[in-house]
C-alpha atoms as a PDB file:
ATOM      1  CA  UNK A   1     -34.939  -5.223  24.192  1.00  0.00           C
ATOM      2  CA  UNK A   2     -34.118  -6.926  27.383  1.00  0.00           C
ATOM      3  CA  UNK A   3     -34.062 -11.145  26.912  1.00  0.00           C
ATOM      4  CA  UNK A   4     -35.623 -12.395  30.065  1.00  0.00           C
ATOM      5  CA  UNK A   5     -35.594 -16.139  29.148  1.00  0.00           C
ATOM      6  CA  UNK A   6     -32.182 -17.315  29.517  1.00  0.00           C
ATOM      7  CA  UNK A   7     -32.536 -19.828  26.798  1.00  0.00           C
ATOM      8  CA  UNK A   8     -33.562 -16.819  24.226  1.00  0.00           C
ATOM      9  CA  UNK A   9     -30.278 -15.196  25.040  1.00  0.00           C
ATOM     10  CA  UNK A  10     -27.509 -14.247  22.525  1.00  0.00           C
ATOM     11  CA  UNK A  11     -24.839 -15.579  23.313  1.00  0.00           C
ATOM     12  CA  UNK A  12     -20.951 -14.413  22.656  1.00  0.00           C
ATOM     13  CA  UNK A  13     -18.962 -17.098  21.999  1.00  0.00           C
ATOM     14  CA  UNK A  14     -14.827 -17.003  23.225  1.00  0.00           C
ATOM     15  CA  UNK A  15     -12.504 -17.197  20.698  1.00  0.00           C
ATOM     16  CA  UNK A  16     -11.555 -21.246  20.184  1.00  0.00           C
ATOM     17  CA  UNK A  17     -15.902 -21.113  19.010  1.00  0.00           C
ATOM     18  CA  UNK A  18     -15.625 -17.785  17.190  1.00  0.00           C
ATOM     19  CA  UNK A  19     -12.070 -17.516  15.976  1.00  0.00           C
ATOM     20  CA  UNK A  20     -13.083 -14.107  14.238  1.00  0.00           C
ATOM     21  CA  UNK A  21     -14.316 -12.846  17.553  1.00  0.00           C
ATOM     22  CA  UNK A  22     -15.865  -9.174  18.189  1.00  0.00           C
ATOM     23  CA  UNK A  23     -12.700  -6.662  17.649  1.00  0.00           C
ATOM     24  CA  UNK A  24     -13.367  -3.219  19.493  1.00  0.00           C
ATOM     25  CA  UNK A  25     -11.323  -0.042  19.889  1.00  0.00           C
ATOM     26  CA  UNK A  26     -10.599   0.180  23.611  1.00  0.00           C
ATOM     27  CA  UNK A  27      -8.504   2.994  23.937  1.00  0.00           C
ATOM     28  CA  UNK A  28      -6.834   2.879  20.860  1.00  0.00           C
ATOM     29  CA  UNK A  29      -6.197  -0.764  20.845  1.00  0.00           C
ATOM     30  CA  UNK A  30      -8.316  -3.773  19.085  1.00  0.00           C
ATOM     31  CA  UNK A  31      -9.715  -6.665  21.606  1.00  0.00           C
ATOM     32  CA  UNK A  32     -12.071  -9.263  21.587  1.00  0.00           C
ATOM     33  CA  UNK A  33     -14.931  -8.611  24.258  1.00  0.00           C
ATOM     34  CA  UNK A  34     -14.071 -11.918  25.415  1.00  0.00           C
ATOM     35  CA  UNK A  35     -10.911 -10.406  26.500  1.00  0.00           C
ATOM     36  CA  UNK A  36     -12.772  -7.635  28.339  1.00  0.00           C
ATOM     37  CA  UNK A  37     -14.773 -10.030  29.762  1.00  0.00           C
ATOM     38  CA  UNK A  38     -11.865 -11.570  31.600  1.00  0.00           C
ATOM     39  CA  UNK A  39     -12.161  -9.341  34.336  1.00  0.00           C
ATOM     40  CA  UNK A  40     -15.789 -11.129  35.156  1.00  0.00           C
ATOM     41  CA  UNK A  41     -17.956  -7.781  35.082  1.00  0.00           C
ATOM     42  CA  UNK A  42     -20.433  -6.718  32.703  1.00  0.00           C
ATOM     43  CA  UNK A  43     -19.664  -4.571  29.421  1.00  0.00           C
ATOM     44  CA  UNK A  44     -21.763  -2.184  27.872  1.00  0.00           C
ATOM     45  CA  UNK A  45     -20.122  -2.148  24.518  1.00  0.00           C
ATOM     46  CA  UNK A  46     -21.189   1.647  22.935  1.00  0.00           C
ATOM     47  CA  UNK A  47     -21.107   1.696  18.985  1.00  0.00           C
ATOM     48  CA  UNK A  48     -21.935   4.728  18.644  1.00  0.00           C
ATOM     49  CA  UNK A  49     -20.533   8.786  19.190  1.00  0.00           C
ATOM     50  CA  UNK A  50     -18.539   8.687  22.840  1.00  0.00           C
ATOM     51  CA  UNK A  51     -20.530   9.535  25.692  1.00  0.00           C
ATOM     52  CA  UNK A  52     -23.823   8.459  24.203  1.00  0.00           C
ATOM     53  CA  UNK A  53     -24.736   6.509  27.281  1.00  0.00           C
ATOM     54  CA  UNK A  54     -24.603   7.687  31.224  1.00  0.00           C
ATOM     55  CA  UNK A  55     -23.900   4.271  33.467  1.00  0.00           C
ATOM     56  CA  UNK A  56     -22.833   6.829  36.089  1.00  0.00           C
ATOM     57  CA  UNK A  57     -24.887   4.725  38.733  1.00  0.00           C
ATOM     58  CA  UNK A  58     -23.815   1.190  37.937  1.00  0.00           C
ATOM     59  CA  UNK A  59     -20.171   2.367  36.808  1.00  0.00           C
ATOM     60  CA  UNK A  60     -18.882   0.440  40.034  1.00  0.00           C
ATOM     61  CA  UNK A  61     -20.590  -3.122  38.151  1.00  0.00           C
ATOM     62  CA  UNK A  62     -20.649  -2.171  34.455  1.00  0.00           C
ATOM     63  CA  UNK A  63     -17.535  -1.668  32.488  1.00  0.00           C
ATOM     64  CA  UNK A  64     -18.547   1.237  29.465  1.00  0.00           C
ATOM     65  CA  UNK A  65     -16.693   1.112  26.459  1.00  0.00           C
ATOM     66  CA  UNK A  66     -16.927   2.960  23.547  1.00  0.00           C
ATOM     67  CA  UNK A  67     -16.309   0.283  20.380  1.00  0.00           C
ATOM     68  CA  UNK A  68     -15.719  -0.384  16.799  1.00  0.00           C
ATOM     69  CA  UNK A  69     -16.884  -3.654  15.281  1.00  0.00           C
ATOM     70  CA  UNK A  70     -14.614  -4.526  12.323  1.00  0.00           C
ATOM     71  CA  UNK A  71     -16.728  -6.830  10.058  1.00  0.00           C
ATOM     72  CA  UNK A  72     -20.659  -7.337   8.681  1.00  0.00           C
ATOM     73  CA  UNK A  73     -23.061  -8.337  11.750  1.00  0.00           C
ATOM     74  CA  UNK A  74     -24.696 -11.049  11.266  1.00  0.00           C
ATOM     75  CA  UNK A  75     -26.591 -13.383  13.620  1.00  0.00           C
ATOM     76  CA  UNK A  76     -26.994 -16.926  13.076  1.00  0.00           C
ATOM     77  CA  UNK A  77     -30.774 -17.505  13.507  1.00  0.00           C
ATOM     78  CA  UNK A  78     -31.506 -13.695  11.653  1.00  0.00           C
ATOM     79  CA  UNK A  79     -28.790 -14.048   9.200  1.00  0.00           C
ATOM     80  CA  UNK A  80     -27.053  -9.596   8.344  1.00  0.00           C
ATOM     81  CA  UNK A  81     -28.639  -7.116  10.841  1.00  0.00           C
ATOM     82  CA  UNK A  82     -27.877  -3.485  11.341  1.00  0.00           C
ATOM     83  CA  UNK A  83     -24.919  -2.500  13.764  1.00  0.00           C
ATOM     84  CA  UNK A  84     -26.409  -1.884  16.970  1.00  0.00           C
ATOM     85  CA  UNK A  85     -25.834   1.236  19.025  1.00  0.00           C
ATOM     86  CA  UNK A  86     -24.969  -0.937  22.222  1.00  0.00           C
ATOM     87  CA  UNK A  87     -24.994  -3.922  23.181  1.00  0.00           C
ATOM     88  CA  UNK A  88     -24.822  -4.620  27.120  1.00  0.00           C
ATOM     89  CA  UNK A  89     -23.083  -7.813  27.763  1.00  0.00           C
ATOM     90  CA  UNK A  90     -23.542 -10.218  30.877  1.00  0.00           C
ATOM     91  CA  UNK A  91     -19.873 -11.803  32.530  1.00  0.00           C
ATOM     92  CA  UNK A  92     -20.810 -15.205  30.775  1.00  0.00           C
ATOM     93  CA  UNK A  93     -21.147 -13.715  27.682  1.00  0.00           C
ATOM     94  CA  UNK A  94     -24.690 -13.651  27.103  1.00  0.00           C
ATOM     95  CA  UNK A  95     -26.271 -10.509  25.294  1.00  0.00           C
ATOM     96  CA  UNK A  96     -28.709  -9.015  27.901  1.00  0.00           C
ATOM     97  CA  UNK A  97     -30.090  -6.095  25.950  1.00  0.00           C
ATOM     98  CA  UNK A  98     -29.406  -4.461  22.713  1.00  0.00           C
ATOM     99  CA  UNK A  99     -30.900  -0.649  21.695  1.00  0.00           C
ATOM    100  CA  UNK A 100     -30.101   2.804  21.481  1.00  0.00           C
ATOM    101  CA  UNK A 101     -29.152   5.570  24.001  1.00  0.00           C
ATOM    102  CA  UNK A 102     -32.763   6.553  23.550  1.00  0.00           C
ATOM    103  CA  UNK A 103     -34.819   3.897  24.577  1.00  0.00           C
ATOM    104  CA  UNK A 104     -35.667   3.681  28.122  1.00  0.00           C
ATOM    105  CA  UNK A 105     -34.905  -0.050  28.637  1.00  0.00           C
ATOM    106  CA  UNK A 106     -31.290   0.178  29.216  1.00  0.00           C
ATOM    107  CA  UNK A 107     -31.675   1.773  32.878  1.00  0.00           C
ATOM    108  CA  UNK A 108     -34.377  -1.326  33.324  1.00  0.00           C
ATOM    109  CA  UNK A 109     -31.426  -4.135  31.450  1.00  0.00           C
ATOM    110  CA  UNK A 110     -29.365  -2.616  33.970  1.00  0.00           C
ATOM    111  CA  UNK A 111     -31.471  -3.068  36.894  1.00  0.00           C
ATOM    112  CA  UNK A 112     -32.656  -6.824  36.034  1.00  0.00           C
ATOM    113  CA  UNK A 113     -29.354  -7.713  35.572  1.00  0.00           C
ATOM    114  CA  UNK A 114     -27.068  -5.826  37.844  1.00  0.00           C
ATOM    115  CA  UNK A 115     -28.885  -4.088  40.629  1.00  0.00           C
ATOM    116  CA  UNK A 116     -30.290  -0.954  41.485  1.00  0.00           C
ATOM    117  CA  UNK A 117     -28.719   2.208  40.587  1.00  0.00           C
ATOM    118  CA  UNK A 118     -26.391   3.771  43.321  1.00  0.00           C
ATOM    119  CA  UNK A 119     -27.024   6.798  44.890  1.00  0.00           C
ATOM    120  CA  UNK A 120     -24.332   9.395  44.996  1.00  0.00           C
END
């Protein structure tokens, strides 16, 4: 699913609006994805085995991590859904697509949002 109205966007909110955050495993240690968000690039947050995405051509724009969410997911307007795969996050914290290694649409979230793939 890529959200191409910006007021339809999930949105992440930092920590003073979401004290229990989004905790990941990032090499061995728990953050918030507002923390890795600090560094003002985009975050493809994988939930699922290691390696199940390839962001080879946009790894100089996207940060890939693989991640652990500690806690039910639940969305406000939906109320419990099932734990994405991964979840590709813009560097204002909006939710820019959400799907599986499978689909086709993350190469096209990528493109909308970050550019065209680099050649190597």
């Amino acid at each position: 699913m890529i959200c191409s109205s910006l007021n339809r966007l999930p949105f992440i909110p930092p920590p003073s609006q979401n004290p229990n955050g989004f905790w990941t495993s990032f090499r061995g240690a728990g953050l918030r994805v507002f923390t890795l968000l600090h560094a003002a690039r985009p975050v493809l947050l994988n939930f699922g085995e290691p390696g199940n995405f390839d962001i080879t051509p946009w790894a100089d724009r996207v940060q890939l991590v693989d991640a652990k969410y500690l806690g039910a997911w639940e969305l406000p307007a939906l109320g419990a859904v099932a734990t994405p795969i991964g979840v590709l996050v813009r560097p204002d914290g909006y939710v820019a697509w959400v799907g599986d290694p499978a689909q086709p649409h993350v190469a096209e979230a990528l493109t909308t949002w970050f550019g065209p793939a680099a050649t190597v």
